[in-house]
PDB file of N, CA and C in Angstrom:
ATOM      1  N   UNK A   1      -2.322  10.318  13.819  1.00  0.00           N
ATOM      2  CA  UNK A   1      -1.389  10.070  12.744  1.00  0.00           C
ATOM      3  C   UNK A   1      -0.953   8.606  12.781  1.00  0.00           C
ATOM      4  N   UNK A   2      -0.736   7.914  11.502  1.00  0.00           N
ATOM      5  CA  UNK A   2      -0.546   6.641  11.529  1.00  0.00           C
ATOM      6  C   UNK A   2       0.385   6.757  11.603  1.00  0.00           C
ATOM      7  N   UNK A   3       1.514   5.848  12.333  1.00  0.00           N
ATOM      8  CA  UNK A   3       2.994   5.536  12.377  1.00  0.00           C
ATOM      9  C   UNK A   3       3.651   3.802  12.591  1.00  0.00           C
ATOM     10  N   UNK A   4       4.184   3.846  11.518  1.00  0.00           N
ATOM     11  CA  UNK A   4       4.439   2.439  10.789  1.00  0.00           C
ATOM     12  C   UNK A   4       6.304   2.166  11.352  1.00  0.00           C
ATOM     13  N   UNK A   5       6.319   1.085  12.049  1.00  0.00           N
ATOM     14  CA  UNK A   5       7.542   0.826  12.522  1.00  0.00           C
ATOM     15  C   UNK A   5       8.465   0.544  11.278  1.00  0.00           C
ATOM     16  N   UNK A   6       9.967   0.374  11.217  1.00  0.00           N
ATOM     17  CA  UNK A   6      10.863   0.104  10.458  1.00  0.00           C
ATOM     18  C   UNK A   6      10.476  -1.547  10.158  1.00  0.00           C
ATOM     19  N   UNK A   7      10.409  -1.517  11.062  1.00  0.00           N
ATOM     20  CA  UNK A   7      10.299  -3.569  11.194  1.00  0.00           C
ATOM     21  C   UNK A   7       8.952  -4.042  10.470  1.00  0.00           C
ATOM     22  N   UNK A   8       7.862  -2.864  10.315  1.00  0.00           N
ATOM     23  CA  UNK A   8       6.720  -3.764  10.176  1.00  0.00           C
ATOM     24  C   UNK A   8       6.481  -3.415   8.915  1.00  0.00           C
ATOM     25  N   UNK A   9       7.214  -2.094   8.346  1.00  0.00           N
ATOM     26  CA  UNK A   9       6.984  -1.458   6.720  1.00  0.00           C
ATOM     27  C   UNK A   9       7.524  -2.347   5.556  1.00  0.00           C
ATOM     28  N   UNK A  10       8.725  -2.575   5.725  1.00  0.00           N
ATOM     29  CA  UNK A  10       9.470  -3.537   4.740  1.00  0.00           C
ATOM     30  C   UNK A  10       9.500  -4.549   4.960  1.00  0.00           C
ATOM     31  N   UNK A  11       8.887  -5.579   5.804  1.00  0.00           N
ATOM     32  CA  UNK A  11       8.283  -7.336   5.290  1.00  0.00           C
ATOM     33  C   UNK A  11       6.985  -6.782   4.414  1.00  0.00           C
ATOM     34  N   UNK A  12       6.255  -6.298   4.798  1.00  0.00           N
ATOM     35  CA  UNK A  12       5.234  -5.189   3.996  1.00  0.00           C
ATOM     36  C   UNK A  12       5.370  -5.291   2.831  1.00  0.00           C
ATOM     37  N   UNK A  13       6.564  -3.988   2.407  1.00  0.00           N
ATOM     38  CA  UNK A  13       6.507  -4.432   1.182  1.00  0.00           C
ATOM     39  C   UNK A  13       7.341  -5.253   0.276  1.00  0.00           C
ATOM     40  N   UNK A  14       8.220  -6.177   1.231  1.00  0.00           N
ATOM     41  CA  UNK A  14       8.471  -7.200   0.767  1.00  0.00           C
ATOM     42  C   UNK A  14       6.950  -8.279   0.447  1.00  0.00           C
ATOM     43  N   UNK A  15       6.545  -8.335   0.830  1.00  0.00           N
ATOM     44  CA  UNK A  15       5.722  -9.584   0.449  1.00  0.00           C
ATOM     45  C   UNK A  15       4.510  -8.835  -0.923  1.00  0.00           C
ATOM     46  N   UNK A  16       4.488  -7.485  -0.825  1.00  0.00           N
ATOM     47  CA  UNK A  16       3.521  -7.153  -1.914  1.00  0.00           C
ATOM     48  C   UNK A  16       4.699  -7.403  -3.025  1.00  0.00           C
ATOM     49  N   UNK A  17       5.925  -7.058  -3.089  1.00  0.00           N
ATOM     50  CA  UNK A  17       6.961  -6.916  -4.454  1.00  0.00           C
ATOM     51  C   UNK A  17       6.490  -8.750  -4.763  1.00  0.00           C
ATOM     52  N   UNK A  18       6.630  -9.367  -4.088  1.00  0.00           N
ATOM     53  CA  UNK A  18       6.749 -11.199  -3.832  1.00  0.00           C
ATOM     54  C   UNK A  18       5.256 -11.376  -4.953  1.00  0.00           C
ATOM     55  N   UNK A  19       4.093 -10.365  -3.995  1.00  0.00           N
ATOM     56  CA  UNK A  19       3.011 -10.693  -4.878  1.00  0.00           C
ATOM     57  C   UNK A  19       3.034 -10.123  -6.795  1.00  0.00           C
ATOM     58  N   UNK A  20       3.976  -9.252  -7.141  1.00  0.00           N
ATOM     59  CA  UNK A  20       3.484  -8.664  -8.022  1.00  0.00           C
ATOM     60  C   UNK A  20       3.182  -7.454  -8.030  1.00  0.00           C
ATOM     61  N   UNK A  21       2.749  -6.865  -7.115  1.00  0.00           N
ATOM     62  CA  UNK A  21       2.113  -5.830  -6.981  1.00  0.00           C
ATOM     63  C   UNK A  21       2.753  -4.309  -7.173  1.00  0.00           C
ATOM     64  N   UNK A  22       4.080  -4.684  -6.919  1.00  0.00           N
ATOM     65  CA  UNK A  22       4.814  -3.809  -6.958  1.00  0.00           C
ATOM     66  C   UNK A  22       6.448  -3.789  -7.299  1.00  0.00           C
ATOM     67  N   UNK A  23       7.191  -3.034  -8.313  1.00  0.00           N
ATOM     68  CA  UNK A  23       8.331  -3.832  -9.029  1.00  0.00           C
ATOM     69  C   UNK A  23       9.219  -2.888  -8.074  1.00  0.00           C
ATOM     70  N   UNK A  24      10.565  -2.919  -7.845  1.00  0.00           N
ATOM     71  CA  UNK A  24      11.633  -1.930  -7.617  1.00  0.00           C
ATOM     72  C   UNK A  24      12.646  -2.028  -8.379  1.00  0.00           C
ATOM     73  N   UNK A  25      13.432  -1.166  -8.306  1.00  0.00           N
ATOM     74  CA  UNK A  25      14.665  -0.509  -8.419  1.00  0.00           C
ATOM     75  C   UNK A  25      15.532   0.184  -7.698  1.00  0.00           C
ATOM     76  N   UNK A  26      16.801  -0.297  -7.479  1.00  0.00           N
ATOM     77  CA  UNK A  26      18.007   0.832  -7.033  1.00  0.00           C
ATOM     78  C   UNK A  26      18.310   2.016  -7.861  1.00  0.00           C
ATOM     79  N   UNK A  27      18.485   2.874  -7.196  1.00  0.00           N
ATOM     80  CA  UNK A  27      18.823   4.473  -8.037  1.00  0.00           C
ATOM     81  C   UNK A  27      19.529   5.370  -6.493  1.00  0.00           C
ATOM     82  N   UNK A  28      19.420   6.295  -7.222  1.00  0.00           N
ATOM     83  CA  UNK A  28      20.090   7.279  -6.232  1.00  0.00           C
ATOM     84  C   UNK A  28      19.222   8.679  -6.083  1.00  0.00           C
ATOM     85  N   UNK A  29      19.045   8.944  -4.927  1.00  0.00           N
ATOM     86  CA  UNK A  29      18.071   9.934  -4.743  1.00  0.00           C
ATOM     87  C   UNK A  29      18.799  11.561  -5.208  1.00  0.00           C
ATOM     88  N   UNK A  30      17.779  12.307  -5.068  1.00  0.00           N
ATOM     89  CA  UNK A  30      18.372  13.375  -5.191  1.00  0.00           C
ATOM     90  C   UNK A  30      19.446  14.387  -4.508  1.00  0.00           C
ATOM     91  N   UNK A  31      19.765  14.098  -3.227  1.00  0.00           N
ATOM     92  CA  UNK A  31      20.866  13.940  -2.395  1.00  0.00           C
ATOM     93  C   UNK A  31      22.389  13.426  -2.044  1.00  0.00           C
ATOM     94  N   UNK A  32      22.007  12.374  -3.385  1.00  0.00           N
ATOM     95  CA  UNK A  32      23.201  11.694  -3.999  1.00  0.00           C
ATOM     96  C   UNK A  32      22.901   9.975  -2.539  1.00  0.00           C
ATOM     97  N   UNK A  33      21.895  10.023  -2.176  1.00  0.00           N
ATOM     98  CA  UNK A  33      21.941   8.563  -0.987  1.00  0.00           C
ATOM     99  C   UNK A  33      21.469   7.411  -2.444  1.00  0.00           C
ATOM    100  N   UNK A  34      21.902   6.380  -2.166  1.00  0.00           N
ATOM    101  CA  UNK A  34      21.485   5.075  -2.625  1.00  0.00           C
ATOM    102  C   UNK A  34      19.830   4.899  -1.492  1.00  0.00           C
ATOM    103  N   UNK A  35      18.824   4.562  -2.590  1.00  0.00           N
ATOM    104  CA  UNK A  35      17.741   4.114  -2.441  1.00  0.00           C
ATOM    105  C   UNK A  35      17.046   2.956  -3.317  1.00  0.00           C
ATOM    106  N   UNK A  36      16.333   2.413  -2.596  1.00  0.00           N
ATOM    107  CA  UNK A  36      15.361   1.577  -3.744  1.00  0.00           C
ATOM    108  C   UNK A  36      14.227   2.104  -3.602  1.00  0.00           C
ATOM    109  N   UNK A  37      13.563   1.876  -5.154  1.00  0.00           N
ATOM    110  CA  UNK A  37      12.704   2.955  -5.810  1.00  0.00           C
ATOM    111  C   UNK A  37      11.274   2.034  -5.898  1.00  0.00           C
ATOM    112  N   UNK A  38      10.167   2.308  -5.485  1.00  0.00           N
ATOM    113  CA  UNK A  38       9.015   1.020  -5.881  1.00  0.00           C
ATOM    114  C   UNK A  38       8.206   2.236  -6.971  1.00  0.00           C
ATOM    115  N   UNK A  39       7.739   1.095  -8.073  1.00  0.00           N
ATOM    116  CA  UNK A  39       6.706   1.397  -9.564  1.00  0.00           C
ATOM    117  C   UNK A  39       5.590   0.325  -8.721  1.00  0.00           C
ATOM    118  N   UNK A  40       4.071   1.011  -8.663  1.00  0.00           N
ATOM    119  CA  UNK A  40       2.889   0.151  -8.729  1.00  0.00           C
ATOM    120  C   UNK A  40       2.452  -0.446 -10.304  1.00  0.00           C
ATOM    121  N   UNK A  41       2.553  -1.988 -10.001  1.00  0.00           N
ATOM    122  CA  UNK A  41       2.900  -2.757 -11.603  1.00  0.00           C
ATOM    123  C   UNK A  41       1.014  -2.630 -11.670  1.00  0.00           C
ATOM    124  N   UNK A  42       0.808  -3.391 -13.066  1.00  0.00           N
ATOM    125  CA  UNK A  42      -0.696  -3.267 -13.598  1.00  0.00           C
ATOM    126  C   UNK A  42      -1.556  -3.933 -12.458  1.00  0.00           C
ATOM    127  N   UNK A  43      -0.788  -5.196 -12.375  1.00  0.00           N
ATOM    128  CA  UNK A  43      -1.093  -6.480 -11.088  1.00  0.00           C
ATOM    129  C   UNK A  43      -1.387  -5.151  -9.837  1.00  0.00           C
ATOM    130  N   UNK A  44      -0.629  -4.585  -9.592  1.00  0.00           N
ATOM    131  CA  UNK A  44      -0.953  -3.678  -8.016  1.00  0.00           C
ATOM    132  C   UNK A  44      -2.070  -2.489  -8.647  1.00  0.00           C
ATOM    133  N   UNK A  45      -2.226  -1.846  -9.386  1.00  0.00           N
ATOM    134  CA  UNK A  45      -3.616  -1.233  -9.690  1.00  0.00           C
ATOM    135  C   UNK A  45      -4.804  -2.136 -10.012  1.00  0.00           C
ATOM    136  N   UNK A  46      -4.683  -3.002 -10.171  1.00  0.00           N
ATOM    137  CA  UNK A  46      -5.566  -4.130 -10.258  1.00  0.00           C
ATOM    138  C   UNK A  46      -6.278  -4.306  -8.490  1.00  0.00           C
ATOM    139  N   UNK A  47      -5.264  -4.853  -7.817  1.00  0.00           N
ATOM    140  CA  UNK A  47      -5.283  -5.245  -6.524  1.00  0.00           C
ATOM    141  C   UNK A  47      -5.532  -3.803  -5.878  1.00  0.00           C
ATOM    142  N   UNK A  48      -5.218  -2.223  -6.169  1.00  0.00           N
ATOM    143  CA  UNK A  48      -5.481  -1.634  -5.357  1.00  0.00           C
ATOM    144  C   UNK A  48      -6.985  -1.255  -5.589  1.00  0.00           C
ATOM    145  N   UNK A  49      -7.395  -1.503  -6.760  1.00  0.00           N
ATOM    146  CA  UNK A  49      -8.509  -0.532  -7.159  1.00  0.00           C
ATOM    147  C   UNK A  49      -9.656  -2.064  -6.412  1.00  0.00           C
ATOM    148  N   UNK A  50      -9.060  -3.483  -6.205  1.00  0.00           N
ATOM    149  CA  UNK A  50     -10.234  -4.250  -5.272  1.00  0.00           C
ATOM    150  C   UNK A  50     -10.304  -3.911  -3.704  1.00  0.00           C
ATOM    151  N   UNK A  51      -8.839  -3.178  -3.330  1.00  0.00           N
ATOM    152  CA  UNK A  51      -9.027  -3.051  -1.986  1.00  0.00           C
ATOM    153  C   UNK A  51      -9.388  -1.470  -1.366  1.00  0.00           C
ATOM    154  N   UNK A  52      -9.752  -0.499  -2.904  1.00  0.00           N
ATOM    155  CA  UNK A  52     -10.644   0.312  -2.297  1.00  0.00           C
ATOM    156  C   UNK A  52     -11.921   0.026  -2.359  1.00  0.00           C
ATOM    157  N   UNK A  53     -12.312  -1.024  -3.320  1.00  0.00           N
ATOM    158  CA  UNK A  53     -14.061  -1.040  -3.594  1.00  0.00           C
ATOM    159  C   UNK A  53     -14.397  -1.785  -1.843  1.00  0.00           C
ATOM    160  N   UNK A  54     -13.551  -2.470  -1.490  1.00  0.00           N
ATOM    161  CA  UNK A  54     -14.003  -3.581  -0.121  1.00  0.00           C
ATOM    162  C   UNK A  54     -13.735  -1.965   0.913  1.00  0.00           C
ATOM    163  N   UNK A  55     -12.901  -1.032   1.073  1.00  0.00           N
ATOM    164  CA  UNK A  55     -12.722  -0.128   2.008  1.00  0.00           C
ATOM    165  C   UNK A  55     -13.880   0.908   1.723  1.00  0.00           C
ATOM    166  N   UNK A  56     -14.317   0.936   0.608  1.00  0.00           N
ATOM    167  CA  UNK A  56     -15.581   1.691   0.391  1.00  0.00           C
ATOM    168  C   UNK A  56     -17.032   1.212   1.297  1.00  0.00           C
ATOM    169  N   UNK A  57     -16.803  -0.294   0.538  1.00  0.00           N
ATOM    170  CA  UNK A  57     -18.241  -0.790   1.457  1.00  0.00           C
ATOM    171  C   UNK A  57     -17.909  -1.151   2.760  1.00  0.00           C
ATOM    172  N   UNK A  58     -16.755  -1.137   3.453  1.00  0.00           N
ATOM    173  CA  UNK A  58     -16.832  -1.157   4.754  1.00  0.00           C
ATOM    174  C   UNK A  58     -16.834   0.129   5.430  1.00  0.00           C
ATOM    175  N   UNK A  59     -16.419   1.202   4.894  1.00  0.00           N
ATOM    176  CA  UNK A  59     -16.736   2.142   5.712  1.00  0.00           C
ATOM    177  C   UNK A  59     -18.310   2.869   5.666  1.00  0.00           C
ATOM    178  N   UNK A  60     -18.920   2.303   4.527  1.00  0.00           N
ATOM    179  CA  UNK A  60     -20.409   2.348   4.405  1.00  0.00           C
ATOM    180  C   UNK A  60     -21.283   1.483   5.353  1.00  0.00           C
ATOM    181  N   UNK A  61     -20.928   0.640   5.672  1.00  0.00           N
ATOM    182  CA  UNK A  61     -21.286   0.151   6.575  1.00  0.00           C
ATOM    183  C   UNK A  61     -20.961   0.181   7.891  1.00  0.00           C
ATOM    184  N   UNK A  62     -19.989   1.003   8.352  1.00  0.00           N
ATOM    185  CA  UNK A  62     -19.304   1.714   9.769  1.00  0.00           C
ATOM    186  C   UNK A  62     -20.454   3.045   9.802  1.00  0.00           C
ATOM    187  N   UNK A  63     -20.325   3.397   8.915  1.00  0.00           N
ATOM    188  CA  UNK A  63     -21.189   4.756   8.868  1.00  0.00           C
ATOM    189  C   UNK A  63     -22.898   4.778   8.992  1.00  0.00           C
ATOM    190  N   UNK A  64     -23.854   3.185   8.366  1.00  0.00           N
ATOM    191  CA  UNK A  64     -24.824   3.534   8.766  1.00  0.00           C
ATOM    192  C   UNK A  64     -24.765   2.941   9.956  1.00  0.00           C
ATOM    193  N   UNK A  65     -24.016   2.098  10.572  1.00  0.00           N
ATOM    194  CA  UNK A  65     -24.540   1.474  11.829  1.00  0.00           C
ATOM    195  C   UNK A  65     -23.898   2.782  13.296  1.00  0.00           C
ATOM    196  N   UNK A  66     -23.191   3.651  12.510  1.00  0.00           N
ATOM    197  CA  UNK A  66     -23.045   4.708  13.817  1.00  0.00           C
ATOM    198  C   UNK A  66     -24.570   5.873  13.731  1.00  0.00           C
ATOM    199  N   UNK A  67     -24.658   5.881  12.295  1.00  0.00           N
ATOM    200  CA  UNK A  67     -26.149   6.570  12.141  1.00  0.00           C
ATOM    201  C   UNK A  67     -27.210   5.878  12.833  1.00  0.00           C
ATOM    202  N   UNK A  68     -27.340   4.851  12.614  1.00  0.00           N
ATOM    203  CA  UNK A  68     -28.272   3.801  13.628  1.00  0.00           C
ATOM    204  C   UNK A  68     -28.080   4.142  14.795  1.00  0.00           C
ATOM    205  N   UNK A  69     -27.069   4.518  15.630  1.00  0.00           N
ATOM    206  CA  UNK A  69     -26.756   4.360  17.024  1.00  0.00           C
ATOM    207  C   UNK A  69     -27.502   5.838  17.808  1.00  0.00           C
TER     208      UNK A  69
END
């Protein structure tokens, strides 16, 4: 299981909001807590749909070189 520290998640997505990629908002959850809310903007489906085509061909290429092995 992946597990993402407090410290290392939000510079994270601070620097994608920085890029564009992703807009927020304050609101209030359903619990009644204050949260901020992230929308993936056009800019971040843009950017996500290049960083599955590169995770595609790299795991295509993890995969024949373990077939090779």
């Amino acid at each position: 299981m992946l597990n993402v520290e407090q410290g290392s998640l939000y510079p994270a997505v601070y620097r994608i909001e920085q890029r564009g990629w992703v807009s927020s908002k304050w609101g209030v959850t359903e619990t009644g807590r204050r949260a901020k809310f992230y929308t993936l903007t056009k800019a971040g489906r843009k950017q996500l749909a290049a960083e599955e085509e590169s995770w595609d061909l790299l795991s295509l290429a993890i995969s024949k070189v373990r077939k090779a092995v």
